[in-house]
Structures are given as C-alpha cells and as structure tokens.
C-alpha atoms as a PDB file:
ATOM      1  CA  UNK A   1     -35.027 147.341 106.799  1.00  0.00           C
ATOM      2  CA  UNK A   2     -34.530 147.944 103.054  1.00  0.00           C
ATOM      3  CA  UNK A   3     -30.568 146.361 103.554  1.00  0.00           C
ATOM      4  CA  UNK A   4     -32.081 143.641 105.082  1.00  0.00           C
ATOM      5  CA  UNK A   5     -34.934 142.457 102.851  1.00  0.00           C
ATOM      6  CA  UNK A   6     -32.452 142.622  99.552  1.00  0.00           C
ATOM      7  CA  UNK A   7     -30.761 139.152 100.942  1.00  0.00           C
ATOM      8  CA  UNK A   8     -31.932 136.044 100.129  1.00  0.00           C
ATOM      9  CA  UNK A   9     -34.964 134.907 102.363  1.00  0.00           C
ATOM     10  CA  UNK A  10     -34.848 131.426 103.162  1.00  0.00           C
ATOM     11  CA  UNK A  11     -38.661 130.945 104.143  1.00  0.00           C
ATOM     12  CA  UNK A  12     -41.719 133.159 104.103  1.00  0.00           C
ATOM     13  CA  UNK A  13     -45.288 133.053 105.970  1.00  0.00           C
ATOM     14  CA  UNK A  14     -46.871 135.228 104.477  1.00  0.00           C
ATOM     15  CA  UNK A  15     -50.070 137.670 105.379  1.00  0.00           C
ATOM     16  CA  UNK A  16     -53.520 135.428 105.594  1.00  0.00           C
ATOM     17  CA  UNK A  17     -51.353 132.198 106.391  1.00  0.00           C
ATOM     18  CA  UNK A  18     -51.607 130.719 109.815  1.00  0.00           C
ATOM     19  CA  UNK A  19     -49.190 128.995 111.320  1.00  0.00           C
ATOM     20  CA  UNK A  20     -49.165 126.467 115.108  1.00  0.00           C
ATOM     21  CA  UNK A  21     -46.077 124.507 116.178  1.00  0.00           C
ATOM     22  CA  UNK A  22     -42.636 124.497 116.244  1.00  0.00           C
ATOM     23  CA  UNK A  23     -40.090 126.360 113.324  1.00  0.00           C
ATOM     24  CA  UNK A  24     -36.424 126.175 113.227  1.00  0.00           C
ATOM     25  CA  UNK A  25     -34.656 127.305 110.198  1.00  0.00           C
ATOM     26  CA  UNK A  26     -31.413 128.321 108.864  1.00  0.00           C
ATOM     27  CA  UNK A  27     -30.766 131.571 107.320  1.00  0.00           C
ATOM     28  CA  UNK A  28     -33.188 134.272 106.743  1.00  0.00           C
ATOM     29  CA  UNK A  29     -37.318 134.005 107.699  1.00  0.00           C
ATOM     30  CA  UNK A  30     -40.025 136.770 107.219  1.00  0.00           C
ATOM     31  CA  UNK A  31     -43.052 136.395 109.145  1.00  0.00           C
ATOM     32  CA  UNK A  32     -46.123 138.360 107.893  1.00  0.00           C
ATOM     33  CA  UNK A  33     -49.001 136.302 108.971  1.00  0.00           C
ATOM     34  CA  UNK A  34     -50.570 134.599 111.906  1.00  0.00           C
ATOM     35  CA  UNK A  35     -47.444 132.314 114.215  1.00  0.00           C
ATOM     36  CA  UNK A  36     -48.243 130.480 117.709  1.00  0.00           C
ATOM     37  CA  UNK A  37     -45.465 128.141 119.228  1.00  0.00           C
ATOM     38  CA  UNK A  38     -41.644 128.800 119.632  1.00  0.00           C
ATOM     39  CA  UNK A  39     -39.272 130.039 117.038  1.00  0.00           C
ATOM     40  CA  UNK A  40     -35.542 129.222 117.174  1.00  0.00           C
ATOM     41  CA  UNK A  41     -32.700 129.904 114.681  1.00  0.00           C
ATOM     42  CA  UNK A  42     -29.466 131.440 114.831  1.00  0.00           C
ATOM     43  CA  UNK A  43     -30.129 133.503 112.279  1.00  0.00           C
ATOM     44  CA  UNK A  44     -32.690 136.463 111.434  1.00  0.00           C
ATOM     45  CA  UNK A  45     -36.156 136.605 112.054  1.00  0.00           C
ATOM     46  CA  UNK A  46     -38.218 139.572 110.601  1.00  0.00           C
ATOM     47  CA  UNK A  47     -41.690 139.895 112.126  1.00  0.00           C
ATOM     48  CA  UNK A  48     -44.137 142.250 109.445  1.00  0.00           C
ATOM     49  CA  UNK A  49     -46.424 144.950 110.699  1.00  0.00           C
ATOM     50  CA  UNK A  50     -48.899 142.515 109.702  1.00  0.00           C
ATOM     51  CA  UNK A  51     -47.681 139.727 111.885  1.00  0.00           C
ATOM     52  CA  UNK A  52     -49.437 138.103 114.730  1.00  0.00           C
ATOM     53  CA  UNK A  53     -46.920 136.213 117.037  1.00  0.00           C
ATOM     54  CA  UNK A  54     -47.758 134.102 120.178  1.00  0.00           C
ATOM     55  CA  UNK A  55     -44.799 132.683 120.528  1.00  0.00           C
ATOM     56  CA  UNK A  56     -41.329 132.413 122.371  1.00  0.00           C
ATOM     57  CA  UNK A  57     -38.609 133.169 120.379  1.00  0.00           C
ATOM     58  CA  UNK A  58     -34.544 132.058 120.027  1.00  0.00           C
ATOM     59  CA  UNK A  59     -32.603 134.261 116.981  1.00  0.00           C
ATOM     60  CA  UNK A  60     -29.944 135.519 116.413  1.00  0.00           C
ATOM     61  CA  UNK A  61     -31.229 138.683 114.986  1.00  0.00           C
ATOM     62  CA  UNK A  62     -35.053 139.421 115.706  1.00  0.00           C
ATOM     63  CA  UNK A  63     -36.350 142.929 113.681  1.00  0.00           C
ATOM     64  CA  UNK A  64     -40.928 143.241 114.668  1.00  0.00           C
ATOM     65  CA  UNK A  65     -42.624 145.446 113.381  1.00  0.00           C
ATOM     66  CA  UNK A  66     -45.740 143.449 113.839  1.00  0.00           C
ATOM     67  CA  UNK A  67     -47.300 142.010 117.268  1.00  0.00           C
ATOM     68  CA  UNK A  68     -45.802 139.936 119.530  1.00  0.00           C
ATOM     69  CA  UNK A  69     -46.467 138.483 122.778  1.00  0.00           C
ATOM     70  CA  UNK A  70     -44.192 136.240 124.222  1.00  0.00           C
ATOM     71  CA  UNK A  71     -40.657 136.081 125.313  1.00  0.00           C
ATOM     72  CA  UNK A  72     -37.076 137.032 123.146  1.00  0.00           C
ATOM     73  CA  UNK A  73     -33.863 136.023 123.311  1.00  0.00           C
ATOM     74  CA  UNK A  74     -31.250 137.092 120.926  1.00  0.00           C
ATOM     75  CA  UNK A  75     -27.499 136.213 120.310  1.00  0.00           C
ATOM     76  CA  UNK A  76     -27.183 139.869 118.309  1.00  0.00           C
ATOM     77  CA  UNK A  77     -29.946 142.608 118.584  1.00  0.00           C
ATOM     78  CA  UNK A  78     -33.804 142.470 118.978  1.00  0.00           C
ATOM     79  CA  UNK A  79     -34.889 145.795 116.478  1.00  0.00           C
ATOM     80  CA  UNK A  80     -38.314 147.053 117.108  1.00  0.00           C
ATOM     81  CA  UNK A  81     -39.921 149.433 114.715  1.00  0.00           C
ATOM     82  CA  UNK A  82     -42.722 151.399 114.400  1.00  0.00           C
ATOM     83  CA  UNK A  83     -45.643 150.288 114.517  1.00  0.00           C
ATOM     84  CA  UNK A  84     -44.350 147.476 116.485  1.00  0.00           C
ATOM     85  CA  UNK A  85     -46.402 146.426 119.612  1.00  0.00           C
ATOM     86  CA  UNK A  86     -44.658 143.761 121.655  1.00  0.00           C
ATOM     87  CA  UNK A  87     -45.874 142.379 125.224  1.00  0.00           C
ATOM     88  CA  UNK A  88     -43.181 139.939 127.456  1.00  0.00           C
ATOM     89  CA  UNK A  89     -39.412 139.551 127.864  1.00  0.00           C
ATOM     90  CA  UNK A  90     -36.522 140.656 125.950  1.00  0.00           C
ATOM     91  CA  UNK A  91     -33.054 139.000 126.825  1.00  0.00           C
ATOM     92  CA  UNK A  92     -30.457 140.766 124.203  1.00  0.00           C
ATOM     93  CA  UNK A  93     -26.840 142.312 124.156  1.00  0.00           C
ATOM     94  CA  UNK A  94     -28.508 144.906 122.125  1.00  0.00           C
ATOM     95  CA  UNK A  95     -32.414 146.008 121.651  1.00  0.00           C
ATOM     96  CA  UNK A  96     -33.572 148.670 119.700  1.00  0.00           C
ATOM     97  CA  UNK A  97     -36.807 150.378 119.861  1.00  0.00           C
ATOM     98  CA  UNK A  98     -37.866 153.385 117.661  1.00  0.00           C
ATOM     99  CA  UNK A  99     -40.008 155.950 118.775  1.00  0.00           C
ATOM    100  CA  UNK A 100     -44.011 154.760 118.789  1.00  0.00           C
ATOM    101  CA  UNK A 101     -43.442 151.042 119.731  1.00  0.00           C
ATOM    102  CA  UNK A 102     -45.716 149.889 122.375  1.00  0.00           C
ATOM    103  CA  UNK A 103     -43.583 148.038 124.376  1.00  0.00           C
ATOM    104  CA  UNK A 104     -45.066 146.504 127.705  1.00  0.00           C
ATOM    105  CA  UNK A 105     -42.928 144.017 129.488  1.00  0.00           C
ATOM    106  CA  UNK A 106     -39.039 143.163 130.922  1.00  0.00           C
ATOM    107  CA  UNK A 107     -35.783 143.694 129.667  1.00  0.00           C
ATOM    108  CA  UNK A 108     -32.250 141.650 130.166  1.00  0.00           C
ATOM    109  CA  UNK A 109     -29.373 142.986 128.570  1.00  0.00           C
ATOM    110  CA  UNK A 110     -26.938 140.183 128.711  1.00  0.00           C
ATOM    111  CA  UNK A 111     -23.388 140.505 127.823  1.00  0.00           C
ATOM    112  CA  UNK A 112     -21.731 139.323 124.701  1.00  0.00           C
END
C-alpha cells in the first residue's frame, strides 16, 4: 500500500472521527475512523485497519484493511488485506484478498 499512500490524498477521516451520511469525492480518500451511509467516487478509496464502515460503497478502486459491512462495487479492483474483515457483496472485475481476511458474504465478478 506504500505506492499508494505516497500520492496526494484528497480527503482524510481520520481514527476517533465519526462520520453519518453521504460522501462523494474526487481523487484519493483514506478512511481510518468510524463511516455509516454510502460512499461513491470513481476514484480510490482506502479503508484503515482502524476503520469502521457501515456503508455501501461505489469506487473505482476500493483497498480495506479495516471493517466493513455492506455492499462493493468497483470499476477496477476491490484489494483486501490483512487484517481486513469484510461482511456483504463484492461486484468487481478484479478482487483481491490476502491470506487472513475474514471475508463472509457474495461475490460478482463482472466483466470489464
């Protein structure tokens, strides 16, 4: 993740924030706190190991290492890394999950 946390971030929730509604954003978000609502962007999403999502989300690129519950679609790749616990449905032309997820739930591998 090291390649992907040297570009520039456009927004950041950060560990001890909460967060309840709606977010849609260009560019580049890191989520490391508390999120409950829908997500959409384009663009890449990067859920902490600290992270708490409730939340269905639209992104281009979605990387967890946190927890989420709740359904994912992605236009590129849905990455899920240790320790990474994730509960609902994943629609992606690509998913990747790294030994030690917890992964409970559906997957849709849709074309490109």
């Amino acid at each position: 993740m090291e390649n992907v946390l040297n570009e520039d971030l456009t927004a950041v929730i950060e560990k001890g924030c909460r967060f309840e509604g709606n977010l849609s954003f260009h560019g580049m978000v890191r989520i490391a706190g508390e999120f409950t609502g829908s997500i959409f962007s384009n663009d890449t999403l990067i859920i902490t190991d600290s992270a708490v999502i409730n939340a269905d989300i639209q992104a281009g690129v979605i990387i967890i290492s946190g927890t989420v519950k709740g359904n994912l679609q992605a236009g590129a790749r849905v990455e899920m890394r240790q320790p990474a616990r994730f509960e609902g449905t994943v629609t992606s032309p690509n998913l990747i999950v790294e030994e030690g997820v917890i992964f409970h739930g559906e997957t849709r591998i849709k074309a490109d």
